[in-house]
Protein backbone atom coordinates (compact mmCIF):
# COMPACT_ATOMS: atom_id res chain seq x y z
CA UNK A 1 -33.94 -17.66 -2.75
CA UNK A 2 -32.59 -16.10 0.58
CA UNK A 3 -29.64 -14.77 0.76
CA UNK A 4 -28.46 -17.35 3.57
CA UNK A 5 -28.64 -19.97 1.20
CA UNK A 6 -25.15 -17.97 -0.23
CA UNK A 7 -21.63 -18.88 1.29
CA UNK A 8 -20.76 -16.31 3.08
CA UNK A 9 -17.68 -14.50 5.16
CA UNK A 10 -18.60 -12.52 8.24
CA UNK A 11 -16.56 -8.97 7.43
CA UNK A 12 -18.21 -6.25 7.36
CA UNK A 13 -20.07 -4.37 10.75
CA UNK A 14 -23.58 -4.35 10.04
CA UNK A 15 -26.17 -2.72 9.74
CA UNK A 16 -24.09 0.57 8.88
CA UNK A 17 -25.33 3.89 10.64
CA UNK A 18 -28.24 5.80 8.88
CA UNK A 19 -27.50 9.40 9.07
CA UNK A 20 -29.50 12.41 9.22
CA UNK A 21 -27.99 14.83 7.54
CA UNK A 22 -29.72 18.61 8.65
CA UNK A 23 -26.39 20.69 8.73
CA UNK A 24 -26.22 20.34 4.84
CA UNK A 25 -29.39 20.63 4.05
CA UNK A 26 -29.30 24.15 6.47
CA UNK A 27 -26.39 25.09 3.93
CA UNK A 28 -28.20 24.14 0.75
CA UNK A 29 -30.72 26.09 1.83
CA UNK A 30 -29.08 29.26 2.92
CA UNK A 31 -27.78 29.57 -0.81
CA UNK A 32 -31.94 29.17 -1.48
CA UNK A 33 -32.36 26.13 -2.49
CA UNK A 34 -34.69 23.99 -1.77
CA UNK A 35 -33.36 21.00 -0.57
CA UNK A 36 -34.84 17.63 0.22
CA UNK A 37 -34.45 15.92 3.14
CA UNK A 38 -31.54 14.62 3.34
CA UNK A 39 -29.60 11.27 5.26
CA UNK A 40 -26.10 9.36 4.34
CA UNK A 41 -25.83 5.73 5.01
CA UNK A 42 -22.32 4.88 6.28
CA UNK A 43 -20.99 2.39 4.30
CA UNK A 44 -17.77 4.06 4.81
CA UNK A 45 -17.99 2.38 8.69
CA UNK A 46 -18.58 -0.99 7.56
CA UNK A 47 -15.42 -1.70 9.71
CA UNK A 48 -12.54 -3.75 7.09
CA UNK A 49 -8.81 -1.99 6.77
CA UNK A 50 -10.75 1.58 6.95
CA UNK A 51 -14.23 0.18 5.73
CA UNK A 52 -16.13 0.76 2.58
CA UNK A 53 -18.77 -0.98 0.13
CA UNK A 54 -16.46 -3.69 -1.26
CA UNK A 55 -16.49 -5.52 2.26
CA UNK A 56 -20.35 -5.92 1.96
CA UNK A 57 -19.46 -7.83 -1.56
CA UNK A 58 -16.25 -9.87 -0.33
CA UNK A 59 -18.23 -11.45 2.44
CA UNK A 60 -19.92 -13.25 -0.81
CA UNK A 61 -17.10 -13.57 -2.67
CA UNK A 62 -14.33 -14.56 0.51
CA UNK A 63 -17.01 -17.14 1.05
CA UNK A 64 -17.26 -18.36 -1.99
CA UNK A 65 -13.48 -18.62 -2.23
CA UNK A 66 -13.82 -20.60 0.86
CA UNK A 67 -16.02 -23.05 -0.26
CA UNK A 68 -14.02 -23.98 -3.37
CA UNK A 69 -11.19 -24.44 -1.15
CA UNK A 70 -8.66 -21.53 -2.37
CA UNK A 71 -5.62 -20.31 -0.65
CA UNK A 72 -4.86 -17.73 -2.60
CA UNK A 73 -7.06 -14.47 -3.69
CA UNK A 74 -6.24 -12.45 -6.79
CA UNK A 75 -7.75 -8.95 -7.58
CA UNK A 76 -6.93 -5.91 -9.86
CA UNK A 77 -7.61 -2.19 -9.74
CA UNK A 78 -5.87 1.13 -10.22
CA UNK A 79 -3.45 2.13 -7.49
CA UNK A 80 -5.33 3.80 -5.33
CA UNK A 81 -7.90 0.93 -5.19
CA UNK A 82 -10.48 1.09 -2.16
CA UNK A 83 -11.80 -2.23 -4.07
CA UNK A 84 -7.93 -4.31 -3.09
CA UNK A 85 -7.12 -2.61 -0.31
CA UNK A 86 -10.22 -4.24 1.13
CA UNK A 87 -9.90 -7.03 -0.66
CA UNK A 88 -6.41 -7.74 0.76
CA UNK A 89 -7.78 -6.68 4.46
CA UNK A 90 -10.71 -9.56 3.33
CA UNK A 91 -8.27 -12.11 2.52
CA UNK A 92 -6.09 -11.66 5.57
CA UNK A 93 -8.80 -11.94 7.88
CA UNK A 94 -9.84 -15.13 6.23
CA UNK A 95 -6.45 -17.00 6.50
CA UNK A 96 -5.79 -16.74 2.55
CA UNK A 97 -3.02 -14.72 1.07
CA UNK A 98 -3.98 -11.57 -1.20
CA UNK A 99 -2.37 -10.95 -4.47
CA UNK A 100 -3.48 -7.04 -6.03
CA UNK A 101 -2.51 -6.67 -9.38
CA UNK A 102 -2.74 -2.96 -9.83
CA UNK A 103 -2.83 -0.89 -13.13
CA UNK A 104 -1.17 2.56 -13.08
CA UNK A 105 -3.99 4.24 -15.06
CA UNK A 106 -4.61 7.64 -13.62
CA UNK A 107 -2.28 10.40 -15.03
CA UNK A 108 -2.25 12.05 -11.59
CA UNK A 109 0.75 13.64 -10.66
CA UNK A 110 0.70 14.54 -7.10
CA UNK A 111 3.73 13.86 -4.86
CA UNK A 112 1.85 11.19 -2.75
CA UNK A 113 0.20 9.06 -5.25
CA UNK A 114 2.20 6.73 -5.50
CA UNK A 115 3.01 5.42 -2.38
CA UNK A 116 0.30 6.98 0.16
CA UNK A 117 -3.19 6.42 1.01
CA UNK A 118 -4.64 2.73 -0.11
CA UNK A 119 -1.33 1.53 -1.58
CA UNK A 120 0.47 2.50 2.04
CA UNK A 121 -2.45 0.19 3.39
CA UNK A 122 -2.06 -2.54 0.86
CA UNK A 123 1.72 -2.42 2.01
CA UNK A 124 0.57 -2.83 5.88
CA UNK A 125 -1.60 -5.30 5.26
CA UNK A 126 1.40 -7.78 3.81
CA UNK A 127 -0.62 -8.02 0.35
CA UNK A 128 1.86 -9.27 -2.32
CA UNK A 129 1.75 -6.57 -5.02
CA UNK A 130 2.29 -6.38 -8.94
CA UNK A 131 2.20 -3.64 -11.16
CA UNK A 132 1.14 -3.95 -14.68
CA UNK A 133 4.28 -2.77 -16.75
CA UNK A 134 3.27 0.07 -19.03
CA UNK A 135 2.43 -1.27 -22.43
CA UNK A 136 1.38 -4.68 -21.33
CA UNK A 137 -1.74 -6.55 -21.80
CA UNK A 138 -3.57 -6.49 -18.31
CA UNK A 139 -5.72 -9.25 -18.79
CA UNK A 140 -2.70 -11.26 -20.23
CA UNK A 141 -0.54 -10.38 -16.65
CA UNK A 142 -3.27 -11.58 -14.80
CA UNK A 143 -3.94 -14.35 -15.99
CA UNK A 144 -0.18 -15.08 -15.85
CA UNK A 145 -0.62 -14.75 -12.09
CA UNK A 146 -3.46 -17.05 -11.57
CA UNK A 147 -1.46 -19.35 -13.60
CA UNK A 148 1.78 -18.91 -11.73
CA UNK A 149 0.30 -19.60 -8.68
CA UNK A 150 -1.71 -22.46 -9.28
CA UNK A 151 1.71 -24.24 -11.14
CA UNK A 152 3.40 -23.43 -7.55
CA UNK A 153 0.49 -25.65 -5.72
CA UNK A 154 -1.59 -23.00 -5.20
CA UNK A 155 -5.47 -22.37 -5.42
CA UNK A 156 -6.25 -18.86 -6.38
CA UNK A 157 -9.64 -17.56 -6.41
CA UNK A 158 -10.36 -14.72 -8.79
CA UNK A 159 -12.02 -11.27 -7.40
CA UNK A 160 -13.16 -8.69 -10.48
CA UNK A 161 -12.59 -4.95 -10.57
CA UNK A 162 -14.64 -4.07 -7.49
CA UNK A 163 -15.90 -7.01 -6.74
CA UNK A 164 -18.64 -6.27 -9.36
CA UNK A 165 -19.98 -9.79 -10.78
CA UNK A 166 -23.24 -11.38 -9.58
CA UNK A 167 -22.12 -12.95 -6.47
CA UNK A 168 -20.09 -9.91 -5.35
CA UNK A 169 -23.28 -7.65 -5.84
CA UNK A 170 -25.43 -9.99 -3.44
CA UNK A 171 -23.61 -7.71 -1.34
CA UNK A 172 -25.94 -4.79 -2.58
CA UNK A 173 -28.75 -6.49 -3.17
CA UNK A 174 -28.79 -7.37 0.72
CA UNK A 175 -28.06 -3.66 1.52
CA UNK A 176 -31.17 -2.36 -0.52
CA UNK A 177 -33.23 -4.52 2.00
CA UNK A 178 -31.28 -2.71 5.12
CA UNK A 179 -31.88 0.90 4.07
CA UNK A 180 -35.27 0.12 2.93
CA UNK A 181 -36.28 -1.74 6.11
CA UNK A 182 -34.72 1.45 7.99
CA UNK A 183 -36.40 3.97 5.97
CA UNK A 184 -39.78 1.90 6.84
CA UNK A 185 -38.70 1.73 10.40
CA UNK A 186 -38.66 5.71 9.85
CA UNK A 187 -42.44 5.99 8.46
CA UNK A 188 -40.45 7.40 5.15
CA UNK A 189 -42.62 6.27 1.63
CA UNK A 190 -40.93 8.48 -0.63
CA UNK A 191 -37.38 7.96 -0.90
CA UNK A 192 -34.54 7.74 -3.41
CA UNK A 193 -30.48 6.48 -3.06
CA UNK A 194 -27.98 8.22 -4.46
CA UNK A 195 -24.53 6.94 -5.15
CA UNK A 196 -21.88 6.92 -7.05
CA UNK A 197 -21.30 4.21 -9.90
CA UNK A 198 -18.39 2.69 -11.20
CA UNK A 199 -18.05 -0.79 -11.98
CA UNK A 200 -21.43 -1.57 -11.45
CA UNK A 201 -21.72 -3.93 -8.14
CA UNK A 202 -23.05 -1.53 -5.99
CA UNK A 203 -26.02 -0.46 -8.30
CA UNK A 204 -26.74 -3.70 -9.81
CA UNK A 205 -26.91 -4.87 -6.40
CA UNK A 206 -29.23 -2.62 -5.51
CA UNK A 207 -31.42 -2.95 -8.37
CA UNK A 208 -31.65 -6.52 -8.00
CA UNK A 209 -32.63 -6.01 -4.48
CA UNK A 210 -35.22 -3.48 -5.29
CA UNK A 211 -36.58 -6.31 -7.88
CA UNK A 212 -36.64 -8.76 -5.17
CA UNK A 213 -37.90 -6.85 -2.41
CA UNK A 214 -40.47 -5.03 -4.85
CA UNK A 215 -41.36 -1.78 -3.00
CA UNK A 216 -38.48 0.66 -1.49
CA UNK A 217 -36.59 4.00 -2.41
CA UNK A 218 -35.38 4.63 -6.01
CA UNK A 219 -32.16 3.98 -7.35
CA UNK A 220 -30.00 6.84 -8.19
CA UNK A 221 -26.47 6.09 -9.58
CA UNK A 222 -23.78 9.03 -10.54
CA UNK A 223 -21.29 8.05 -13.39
CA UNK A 224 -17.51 8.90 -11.61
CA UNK A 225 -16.11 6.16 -13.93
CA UNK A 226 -16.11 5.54 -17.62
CA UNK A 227 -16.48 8.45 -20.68
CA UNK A 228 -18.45 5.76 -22.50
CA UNK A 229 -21.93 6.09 -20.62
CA UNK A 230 -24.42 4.41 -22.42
CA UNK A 231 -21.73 0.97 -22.31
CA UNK A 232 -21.97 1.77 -18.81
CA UNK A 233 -25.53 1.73 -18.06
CA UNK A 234 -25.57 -1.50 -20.18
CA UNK A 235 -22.84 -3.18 -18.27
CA UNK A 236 -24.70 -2.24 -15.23
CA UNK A 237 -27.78 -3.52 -16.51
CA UNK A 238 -26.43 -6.91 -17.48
CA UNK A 239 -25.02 -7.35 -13.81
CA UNK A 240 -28.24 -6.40 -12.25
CA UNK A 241 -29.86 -8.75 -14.29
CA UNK A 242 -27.11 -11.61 -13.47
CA UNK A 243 -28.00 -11.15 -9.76
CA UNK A 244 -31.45 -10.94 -10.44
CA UNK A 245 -31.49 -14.64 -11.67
CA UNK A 246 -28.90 -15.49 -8.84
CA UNK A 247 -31.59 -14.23 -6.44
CA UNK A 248 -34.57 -15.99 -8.55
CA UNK A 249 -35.99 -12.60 -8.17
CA UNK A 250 -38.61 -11.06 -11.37
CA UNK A 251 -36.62 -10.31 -14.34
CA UNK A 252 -35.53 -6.40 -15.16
CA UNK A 253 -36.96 -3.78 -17.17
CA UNK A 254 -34.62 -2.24 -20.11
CA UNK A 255 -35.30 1.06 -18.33
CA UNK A 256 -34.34 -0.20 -14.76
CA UNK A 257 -30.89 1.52 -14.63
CA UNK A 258 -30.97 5.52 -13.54
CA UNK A 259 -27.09 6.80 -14.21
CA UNK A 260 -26.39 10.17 -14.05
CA UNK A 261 -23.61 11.49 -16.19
CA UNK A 262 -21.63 15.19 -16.71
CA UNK A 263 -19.29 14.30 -13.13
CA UNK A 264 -16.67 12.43 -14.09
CA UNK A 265 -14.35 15.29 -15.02
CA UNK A 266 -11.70 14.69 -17.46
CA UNK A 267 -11.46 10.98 -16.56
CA UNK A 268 -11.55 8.48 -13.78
CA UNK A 269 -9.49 9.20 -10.57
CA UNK A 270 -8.82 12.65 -11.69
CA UNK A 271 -9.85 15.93 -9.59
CA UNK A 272 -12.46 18.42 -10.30
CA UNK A 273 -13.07 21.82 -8.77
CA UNK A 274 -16.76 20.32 -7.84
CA UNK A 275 -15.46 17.35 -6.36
CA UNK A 276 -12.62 19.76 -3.86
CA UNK A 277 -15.94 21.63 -3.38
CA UNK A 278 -18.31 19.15 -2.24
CA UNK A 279 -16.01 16.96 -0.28
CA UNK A 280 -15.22 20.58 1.93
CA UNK A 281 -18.82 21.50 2.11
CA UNK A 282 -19.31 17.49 4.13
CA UNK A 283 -16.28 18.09 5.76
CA UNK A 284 -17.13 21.18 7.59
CA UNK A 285 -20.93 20.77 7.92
CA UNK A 286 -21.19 17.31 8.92
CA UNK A 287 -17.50 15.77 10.20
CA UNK A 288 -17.84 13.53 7.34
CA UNK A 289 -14.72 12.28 5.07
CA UNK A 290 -15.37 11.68 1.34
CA UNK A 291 -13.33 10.54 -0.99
CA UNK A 292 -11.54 12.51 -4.07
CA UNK A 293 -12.78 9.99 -7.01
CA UNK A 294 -15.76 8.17 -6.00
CA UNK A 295 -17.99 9.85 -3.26
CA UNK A 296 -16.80 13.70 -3.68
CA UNK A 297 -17.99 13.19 -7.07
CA UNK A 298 -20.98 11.63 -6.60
CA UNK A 299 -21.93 14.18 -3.98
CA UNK A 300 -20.71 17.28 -6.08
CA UNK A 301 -23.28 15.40 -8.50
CA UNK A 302 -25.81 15.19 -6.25
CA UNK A 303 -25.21 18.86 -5.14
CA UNK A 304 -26.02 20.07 -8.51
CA UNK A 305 -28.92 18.13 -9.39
CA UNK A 306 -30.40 19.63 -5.87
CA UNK A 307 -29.70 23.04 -6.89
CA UNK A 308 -30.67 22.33 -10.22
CA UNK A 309 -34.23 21.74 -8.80
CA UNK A 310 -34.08 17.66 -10.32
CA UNK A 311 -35.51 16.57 -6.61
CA UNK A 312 -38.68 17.21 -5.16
CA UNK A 313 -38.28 18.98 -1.78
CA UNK A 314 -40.63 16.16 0.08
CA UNK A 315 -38.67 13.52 -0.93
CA UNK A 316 -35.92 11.87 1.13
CA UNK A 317 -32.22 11.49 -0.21
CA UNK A 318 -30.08 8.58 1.07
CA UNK A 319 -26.70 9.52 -0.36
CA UNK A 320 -24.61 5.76 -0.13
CA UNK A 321 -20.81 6.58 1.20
CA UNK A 322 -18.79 4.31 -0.40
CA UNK A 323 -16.27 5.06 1.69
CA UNK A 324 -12.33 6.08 0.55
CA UNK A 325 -11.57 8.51 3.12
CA UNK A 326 -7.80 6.80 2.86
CA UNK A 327 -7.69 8.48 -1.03
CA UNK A 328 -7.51 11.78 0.47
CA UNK A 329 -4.20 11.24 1.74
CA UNK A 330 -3.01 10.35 -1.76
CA UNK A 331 -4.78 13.68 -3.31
CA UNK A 332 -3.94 16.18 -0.22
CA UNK A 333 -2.22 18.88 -2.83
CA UNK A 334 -5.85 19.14 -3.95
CA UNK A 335 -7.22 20.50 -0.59
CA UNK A 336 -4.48 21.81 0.98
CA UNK A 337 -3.21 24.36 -1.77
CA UNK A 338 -6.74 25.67 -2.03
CA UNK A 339 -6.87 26.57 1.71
CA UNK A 340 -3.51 27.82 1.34
């Protein structure tokens, strides 16, 4: 099945750059290392509210939400959510009116938390938001939105955490066929993408593409999300297989998920020295903006596993930027004190 036969919203600007990488690589390897080759593929410019991955998924799920005629679209996440800010940007640009209902999980305690970075964005973009009170059942308060709206006349369409369910990570699946047909167009064979993982879209996505496309660069995920990793790699594998079948491509080995754990830090959305670390090293040898939880992690991840020795120095890297920079702004006691 092709992935035109899908309803789908034109969002995102695409194909996203393909990035060489050589400044970093000159640093890895003036510490001695010996680094791979390395690129970063710019999801981060795929153009929605400050870009990031989630647009490549809400052009399947806006148009799905289009075809079943909604008005309304509904999504949760924490609140600093790259995931609704995008979503909201989504909706907007679609005509239908976003709803985030947004969890205040993350014990972080920095001045601007609260009310800079994506929730100053979610603000700007006229998204009507609700916070889950503390204590109440999240699942319960959403669906006490969906049904609110939809006793008021309303049609809402439901969007996951991140977008992640099988027609959100056709998204992915599409992108493993862009940055393998651009490694090809490159003469690379021996190749590998490494990203950071968290609800599971993005790498199921890319799995199922891999299975569908059957030859291209390995799949490398970096856990930046849950303490629980082997439920995680399941989750991920039972959303990978979900597309799969969506995508009538050949059905999934047990073994097909790669997760890396030992980088999320004390929990989700909370800093690590590694993360400050790796997000400075990008900064200042590349101009390049990660983010404090999802891509400084990953890359502090894939930092160590380079010096480590886990990568062979002919193969290629394709780090995946998720994007986020608009986090920073939320977390800037965490770089600024240090350069203090």
């Amino acid at each position: 099945m092709s992935f035109a036969s899908f309803p789908r919203a034109s969002l995102a600007h695409l194909p996203t750059p393909l990035a060489e990488m050589k400044r970093l690589r000159a640093a890895l390897e003036n510490e001695g290392v010996a680094a791979p080759r390395l690129f970063i593929k710019r999801d981060d410019c795929t153009g929605l509210a400050g870009g990031g991955n989630k647009t490549r998924k809400l052009e399947f799920l806006i148009g799905e939400a289009i075809a079943q005629g909604a008005d309304t679209v509904v999504t949760t996440g924490a609140l600093q959510s790259n995931h609704a800010r995008q979503t909201a940007a989504a909706a907007v640009a679609a005509g239908l009116k976003p709803v985030l209902v947004l969890l205040d999980m993350v014990p972080y305690k920095g001045r601007a938390y609260r009310r800079s970075g994506n929730r100053l964005l979610d603000d700007l973009l006229g998204a009507e938001v609700r916070i889950v009170p503390e204590g109440a059942n999240p699942a319960a308060f959403i669906k006490n939105t969906l049904d609110e709206i939809s006793s008021s006349g309303g049609k809402p369409f439901f969007v996951p955490t991140g977008g992640s369910n099988a027609t959100g990570s056709l998204g992915y699946a599409a992108a493993y066929f862009e940055i393998a047909d651009a490694l090809d167009a490159l003469g690379i064979s021996s190749a590998r993408i490494v990203h950071g993982s968290s609800s599971g879209g993005t790498q199921g996505g890319l799995v199922a593409g891999a299975a569908l496309r059957g030859k291209g660069p390995a799949i490398h995920g970096i856990n930046v999300y849950r303490a629980d990793h082997a439920a995680m790699m399941a989750d991920i594998l039972k959303l990978a297989r979900a597309t799969a079948e969506k995508l009538g491509a050949p059905a999934l080995a047990d073994d097909a998920i790669i997760l890396e754990d030992g980088f999320l830090g004390e929990r989700y959305g909370m800093p690590t020295d590694a993360m400050v670390e790796a997000v400075k090293l990008v900064a200042r040898s590349e101009g390049i903006l990660l983010d404090p939880v999802y891509t400084g992690k990953a890359m502090a991840g894939l930092l160590a596993l380079i010096r480590a020795g886990r990568f062979p120095r002919d193969e290629t890297i394709v780090f995946l930027h998720t994007g986020g920079m608009p986090g920073l702004f939320a977390y800037e006691e965490e770089f600024a004190a240090q350069d203090a």
